[in-house]
Protein backbone atom coordinates (compact mmCIF):
# COMPACT_ATOMS: atom_id res chain seq x y z
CA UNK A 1 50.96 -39.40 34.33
CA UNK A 2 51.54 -36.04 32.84
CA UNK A 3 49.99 -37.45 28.88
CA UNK A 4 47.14 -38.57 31.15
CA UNK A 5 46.62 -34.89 33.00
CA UNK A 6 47.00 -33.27 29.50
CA UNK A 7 44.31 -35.12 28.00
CA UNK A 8 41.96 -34.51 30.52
CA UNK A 9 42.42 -30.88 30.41
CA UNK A 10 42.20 -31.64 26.54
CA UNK A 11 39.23 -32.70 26.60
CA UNK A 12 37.65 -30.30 29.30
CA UNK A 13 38.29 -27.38 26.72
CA UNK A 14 37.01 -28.73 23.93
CA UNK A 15 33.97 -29.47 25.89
CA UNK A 16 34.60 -25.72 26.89
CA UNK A 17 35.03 -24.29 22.94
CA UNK A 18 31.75 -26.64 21.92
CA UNK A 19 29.23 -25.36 24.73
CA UNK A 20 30.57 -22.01 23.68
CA UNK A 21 29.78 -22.74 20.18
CA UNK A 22 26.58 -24.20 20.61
CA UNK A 23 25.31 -20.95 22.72
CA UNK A 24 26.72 -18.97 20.68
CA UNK A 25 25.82 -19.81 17.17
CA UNK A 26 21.76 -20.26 15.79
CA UNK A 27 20.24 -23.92 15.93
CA UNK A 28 19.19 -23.07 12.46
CA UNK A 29 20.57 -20.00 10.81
CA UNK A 30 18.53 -20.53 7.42
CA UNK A 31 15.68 -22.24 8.39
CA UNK A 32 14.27 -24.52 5.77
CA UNK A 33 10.58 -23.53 5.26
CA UNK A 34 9.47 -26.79 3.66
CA UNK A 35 7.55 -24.27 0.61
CA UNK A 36 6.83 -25.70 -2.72
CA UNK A 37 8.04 -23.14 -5.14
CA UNK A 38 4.58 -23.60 -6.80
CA UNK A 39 3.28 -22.64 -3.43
CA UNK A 40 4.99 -19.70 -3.28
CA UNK A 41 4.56 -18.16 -6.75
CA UNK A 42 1.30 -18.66 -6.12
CA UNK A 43 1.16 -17.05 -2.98
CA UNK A 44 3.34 -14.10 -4.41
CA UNK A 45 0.89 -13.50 -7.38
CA UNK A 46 -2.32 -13.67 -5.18
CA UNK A 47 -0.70 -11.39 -2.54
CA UNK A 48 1.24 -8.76 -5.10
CA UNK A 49 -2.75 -8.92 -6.58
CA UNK A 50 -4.36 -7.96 -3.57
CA UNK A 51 -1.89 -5.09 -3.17
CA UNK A 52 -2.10 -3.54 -6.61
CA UNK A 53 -5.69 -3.88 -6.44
CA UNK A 54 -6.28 -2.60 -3.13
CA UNK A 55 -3.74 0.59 -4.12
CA UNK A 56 -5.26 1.35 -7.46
CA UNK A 57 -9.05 0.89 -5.33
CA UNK A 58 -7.72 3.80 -3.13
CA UNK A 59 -6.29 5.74 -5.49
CA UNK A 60 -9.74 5.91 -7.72
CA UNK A 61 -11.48 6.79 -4.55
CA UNK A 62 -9.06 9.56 -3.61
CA UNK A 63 -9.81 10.93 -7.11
CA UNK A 64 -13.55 10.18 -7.50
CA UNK A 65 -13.81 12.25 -4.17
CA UNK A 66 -11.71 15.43 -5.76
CA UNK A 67 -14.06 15.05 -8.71
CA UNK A 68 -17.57 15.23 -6.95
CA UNK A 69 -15.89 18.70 -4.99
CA UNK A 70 -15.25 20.07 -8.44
CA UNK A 71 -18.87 18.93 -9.75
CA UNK A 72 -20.38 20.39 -6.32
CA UNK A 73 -18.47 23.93 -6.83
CA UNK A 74 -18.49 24.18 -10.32
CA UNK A 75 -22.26 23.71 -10.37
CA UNK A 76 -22.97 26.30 -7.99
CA UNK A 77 -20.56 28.65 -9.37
CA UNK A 78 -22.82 28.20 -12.02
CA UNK A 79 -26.22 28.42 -10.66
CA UNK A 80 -24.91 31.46 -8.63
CA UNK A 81 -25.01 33.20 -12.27
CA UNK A 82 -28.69 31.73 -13.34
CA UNK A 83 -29.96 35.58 -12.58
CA UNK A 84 -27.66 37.09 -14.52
CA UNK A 85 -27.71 35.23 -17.44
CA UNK A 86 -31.77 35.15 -17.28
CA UNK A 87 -31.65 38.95 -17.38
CA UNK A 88 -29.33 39.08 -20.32
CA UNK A 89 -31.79 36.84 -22.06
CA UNK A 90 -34.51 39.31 -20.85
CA UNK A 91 -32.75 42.37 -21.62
CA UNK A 92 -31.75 40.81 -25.22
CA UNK A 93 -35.15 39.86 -26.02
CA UNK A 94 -36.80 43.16 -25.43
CA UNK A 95 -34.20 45.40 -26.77
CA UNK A 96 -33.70 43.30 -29.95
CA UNK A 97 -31.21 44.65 -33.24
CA UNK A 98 -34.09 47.58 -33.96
CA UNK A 99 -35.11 48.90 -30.72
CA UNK A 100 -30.99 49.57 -30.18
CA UNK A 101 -30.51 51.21 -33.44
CA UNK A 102 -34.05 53.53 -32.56
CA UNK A 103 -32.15 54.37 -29.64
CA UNK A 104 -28.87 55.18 -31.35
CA UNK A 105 -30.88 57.38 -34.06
CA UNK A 106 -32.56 59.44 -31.48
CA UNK A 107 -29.75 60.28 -29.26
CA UNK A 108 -30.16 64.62 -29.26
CA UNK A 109 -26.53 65.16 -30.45
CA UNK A 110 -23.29 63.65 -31.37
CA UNK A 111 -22.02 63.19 -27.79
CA UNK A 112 -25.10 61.84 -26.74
CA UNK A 113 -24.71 59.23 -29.78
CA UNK A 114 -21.21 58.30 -28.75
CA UNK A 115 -22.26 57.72 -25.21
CA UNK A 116 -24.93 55.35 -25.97
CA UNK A 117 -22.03 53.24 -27.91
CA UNK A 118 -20.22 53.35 -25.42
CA UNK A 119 -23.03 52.23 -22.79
CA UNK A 120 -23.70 49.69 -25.27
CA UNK A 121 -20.28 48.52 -25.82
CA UNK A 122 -19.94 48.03 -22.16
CA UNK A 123 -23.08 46.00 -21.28
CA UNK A 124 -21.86 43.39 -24.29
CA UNK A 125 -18.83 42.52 -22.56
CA UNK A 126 -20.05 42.46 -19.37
CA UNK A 127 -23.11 40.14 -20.91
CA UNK A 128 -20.27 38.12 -22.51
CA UNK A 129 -17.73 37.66 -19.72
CA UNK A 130 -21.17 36.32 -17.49
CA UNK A 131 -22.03 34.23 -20.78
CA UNK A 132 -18.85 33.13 -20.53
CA UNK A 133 -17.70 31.84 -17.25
CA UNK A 134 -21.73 30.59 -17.38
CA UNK A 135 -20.54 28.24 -19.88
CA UNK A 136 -17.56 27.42 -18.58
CA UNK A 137 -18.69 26.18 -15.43
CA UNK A 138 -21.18 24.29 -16.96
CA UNK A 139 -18.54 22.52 -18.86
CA UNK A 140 -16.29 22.03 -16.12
CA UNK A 141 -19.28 20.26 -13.80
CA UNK A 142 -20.24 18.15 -16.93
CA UNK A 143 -16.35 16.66 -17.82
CA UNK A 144 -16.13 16.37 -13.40
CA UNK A 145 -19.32 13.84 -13.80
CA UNK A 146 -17.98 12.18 -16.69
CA UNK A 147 -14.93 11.23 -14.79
CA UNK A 148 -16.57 10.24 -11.55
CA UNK A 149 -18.49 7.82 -13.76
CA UNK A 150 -14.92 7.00 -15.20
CA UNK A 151 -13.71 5.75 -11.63
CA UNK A 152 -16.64 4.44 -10.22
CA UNK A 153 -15.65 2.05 -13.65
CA UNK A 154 -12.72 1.33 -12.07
CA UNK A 155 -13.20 0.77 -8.85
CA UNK A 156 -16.03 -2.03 -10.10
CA UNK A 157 -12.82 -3.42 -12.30
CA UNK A 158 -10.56 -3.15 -9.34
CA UNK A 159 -12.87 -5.22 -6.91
CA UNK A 160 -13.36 -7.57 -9.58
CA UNK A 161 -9.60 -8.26 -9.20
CA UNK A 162 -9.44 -8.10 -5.76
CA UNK A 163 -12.34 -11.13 -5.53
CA UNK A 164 -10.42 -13.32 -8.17
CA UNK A 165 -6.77 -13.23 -6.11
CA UNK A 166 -8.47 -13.27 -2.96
CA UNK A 167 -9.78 -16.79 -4.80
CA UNK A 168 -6.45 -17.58 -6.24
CA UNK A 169 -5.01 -17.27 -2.40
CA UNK A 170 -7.85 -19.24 -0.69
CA UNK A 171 -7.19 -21.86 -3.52
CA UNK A 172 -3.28 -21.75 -2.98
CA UNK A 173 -3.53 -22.35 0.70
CA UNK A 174 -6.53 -24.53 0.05
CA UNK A 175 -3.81 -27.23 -1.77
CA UNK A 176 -1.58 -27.80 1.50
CA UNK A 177 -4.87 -28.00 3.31
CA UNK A 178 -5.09 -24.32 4.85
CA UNK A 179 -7.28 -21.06 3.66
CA UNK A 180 -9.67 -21.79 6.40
CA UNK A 181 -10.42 -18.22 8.51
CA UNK A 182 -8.09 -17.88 11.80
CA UNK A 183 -7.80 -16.03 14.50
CA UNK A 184 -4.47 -13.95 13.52
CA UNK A 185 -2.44 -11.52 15.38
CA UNK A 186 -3.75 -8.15 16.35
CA UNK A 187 -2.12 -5.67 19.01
CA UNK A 188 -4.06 -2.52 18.91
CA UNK A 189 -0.60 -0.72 21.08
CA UNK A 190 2.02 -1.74 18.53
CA UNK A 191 3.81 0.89 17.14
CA UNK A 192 3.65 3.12 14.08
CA UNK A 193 6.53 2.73 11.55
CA UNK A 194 7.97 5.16 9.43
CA UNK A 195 6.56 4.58 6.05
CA UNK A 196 8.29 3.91 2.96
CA UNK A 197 8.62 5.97 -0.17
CA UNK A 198 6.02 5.91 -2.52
CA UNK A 199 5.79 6.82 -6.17
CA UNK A 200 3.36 10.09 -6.89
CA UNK A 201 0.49 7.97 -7.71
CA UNK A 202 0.91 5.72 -4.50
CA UNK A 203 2.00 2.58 -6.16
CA UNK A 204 5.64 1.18 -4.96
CA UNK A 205 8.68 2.07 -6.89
CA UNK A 206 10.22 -0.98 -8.57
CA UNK A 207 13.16 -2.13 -6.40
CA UNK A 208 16.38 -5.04 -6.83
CA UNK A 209 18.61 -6.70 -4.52
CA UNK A 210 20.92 -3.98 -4.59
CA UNK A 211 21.47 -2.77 -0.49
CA UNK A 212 23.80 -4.55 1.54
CA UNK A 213 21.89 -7.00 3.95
CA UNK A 214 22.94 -6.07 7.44
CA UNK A 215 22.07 -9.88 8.52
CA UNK A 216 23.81 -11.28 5.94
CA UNK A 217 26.37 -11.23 3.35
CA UNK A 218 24.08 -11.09 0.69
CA UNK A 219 21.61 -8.40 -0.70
CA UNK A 220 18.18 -6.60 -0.17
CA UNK A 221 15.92 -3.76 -1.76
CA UNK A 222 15.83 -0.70 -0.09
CA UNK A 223 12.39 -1.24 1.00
CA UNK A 224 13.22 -4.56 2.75
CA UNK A 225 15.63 -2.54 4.76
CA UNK A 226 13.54 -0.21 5.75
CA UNK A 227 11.18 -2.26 7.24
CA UNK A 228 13.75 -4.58 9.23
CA UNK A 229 15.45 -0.84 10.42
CA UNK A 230 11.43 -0.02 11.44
CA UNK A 231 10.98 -3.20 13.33
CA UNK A 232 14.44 -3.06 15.00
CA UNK A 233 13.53 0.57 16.22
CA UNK A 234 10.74 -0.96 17.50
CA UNK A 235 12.64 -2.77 19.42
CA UNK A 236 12.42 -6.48 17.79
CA UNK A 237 15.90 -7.12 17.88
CA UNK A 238 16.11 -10.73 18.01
CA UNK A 239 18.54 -13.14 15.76
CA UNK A 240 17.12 -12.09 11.89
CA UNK A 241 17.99 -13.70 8.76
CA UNK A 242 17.16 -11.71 5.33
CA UNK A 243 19.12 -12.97 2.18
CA UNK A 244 19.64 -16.91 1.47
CA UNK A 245 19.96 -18.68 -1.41
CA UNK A 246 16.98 -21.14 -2.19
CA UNK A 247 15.22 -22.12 -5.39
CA UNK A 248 12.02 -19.82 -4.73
CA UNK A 249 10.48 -17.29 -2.76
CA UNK A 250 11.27 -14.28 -1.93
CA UNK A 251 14.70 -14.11 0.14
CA UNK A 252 17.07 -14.83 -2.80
CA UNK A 253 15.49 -11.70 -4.37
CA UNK A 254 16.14 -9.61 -1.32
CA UNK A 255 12.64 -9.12 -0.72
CA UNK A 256 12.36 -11.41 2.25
CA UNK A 257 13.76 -11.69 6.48
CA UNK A 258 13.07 -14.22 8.76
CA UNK A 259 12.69 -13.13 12.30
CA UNK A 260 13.47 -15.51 15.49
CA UNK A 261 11.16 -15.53 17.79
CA UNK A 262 13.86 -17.05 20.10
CA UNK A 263 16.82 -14.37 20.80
CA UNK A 264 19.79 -16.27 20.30
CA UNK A 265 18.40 -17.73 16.98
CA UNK A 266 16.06 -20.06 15.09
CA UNK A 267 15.39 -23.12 17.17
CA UNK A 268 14.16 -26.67 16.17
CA UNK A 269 11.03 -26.50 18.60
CA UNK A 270 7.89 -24.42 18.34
CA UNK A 271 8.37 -21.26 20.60
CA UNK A 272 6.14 -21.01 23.60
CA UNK A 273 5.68 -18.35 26.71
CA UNK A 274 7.98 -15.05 26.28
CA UNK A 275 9.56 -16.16 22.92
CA UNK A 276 5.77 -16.94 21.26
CA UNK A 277 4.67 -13.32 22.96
CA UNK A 278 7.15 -11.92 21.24
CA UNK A 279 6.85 -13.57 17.55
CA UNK A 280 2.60 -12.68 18.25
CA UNK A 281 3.84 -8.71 18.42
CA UNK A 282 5.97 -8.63 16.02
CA UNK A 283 3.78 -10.23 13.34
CA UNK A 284 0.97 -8.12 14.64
CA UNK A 285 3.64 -4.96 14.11
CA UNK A 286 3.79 -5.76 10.97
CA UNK A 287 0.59 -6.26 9.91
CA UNK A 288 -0.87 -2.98 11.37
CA UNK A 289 2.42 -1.57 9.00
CA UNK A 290 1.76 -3.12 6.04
CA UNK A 291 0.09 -0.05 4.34
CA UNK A 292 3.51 1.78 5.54
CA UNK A 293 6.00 -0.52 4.96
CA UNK A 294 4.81 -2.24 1.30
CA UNK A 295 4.40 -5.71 3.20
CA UNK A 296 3.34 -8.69 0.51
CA UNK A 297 2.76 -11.49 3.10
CA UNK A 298 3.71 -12.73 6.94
CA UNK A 299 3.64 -15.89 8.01
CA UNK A 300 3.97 -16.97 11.46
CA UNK A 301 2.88 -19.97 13.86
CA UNK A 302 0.63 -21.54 10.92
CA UNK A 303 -0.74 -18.39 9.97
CA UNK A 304 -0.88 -16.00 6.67
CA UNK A 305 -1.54 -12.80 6.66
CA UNK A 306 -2.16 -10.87 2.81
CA UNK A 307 -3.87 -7.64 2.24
CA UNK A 308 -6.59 -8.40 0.80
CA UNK A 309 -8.07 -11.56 2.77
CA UNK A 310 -6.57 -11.04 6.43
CA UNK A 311 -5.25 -14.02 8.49
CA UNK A 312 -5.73 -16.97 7.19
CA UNK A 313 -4.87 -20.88 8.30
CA UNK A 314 -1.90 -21.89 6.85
CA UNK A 315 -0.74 -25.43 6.99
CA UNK A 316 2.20 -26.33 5.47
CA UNK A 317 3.85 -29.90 6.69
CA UNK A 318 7.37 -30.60 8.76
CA UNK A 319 8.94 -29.06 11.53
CA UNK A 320 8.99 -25.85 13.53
CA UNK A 321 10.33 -23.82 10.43
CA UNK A 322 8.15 -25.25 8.19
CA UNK A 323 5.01 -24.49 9.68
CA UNK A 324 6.44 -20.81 10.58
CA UNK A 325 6.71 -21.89 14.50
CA UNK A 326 9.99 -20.75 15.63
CA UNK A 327 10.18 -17.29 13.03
CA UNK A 328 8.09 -14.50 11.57
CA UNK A 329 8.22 -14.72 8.20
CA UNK A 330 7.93 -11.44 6.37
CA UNK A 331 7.55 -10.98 2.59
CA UNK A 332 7.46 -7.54 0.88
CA UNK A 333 6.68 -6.13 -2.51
């Protein structure tokens, strides 16, 4: 009787230990995203495209519109000086190399002489310093054009590149039957993050796996930790998982989280009512980051988002992870 009693209370606690367990732990703590790693270097090189293009676009503009304020002041500083330098011209032409040695010769005495030099003396490098900044702003306006013309050159090569990854993306997508336009996630009231270091010129520093992964026991760049911190301070703190190991993409190089849209952790079913609300603002966070935080890509329910070409269908095959249905995926640069 007493094997029998024991048993039963066996069996009630592991019953006990495995509901525990099962609450406890993520359905699917590295979901399997169903990517082709052709897919995905694709994806990476039409994104990472978009970016550079899109940064160097901004930075020409920034610069072309420094320029055209140094052609605008340098040109009046120079027609500011037109009157002048007209009645130096006048002055020289009536004056000429004999009327000024007339007037030296007549001068009634030596002092008068030497005061005439001096007059003299004094009107030539006042005509020369007006001569000279003349000139000099003339030069400065002409090299300022010059180099507007220089990045109005580059911004036409810049769009160029934009138009062919923007192709390259629409044609990646385009293979697992997505690309088409979509709706995408937009909240006007998210939050602004904190943004990321930049180098000098704007561009993003080159970064490794090299930061501990606080969702993991693997690694990250400093950049990918920055913007889980950002969207944890924004108060997305559901189950995340950054670092795996897989045989493409982005999270073996640190450079890529998954975020559940369910709080205990990544379920096998697509997420619906608070869990879907909260997957729709956190890819929308993201998004209206991605100029802050150096964001490559986010997927979520079927959905793309790149810099260049906006939200776009995306419609990879399988099961809730697959299709980006139960996580935010978020890829940076």
């Amino acid at each position: 009787m007493a094997a029998v009693v024991l048993r039963r209370i066996s069996a009630v606690l592991a019953l006990l230990v495995a509901s525990v367990f099962l609450v406890s732990t993520p359905a699917l703590a590295d979901p399997d995203e169903g990517d082709s790693k052709t897919l995905r270097n694709a994806l990476e090189s039409a994104a990472k495209g978009q970016a550079d293009a899109i940064q160097k676009l901004t930075a020409s503009k920034k610069r072309q519109t420094a320029l055209q304020a140094t052609v605008v002041t340098a040109t009046a500083d120079a027609r500011s000086l037109e009157a002048q330098v007209g009645s130096i011209a006048g002055r020289s032409y009536r004056m000429g190399r004999t009327s000024t040695m007339t007037m030296l010769l007549n001068a009634g005495s030596p002092d008068q002489f030497l005061e005439r030099v001096r007059n003299l003396d004094m009107i030539a490098q006042l005509d020369g310093q007006i001569l000279g900044q003349y000139r000099a702003d003339l030069a400065t306006a002409q090299a300022a054009k010059a180099a507007v013309d220089k990045e109005i050159r580059e911004q036409e090569k810049q769009v160029t590149a934009l138009t062919r990854k923007k192709k390259e993306a629409e044609l990646a997508l385009g293979s697992v039957g997505g690309g088409g336009a979509a709706g995408g996630f937009v909240n006007a009231n998210s939050p602004l993050a904190k943004p990321a270091p930049r180098n000098s010129d704007g561009s993003w520093p080159k970064e490794s796996c090299t930061v501990d992964d606080p969702t993991t026991s693997g690694c990250i760049t400093a950049r990918t930790l920055h913007a889980y911190q950002e969207a944890v301070a924004a108060d997305f703190t559901h189950y995340t998982n950054c670092y795996s190991k897989r045989s493409s993409g982005e999270h073996p190089k640190g450079r890529a989280c998954d975020f559940s849209a369910n709080k205990a952790g990544f379920q096998d079913v697509a997420a619906s009512g608070a869990d879907k609300t909260y997957g729709n603002n956190l890819a929308a966070f993201f998004v209206k980051n991605a100029d802050r935080l150096g964001i490559m890509y986010v997927i979520w329910y079927r959905q793309i988002w790149m810099p260049g070409t906006g939200w776009k269908a995306y419609s990879a095959s399988g099961g809730p992870a697959a299709v980006h249905t139960n996580h935010v995926h978020l890829s940076m640069l």
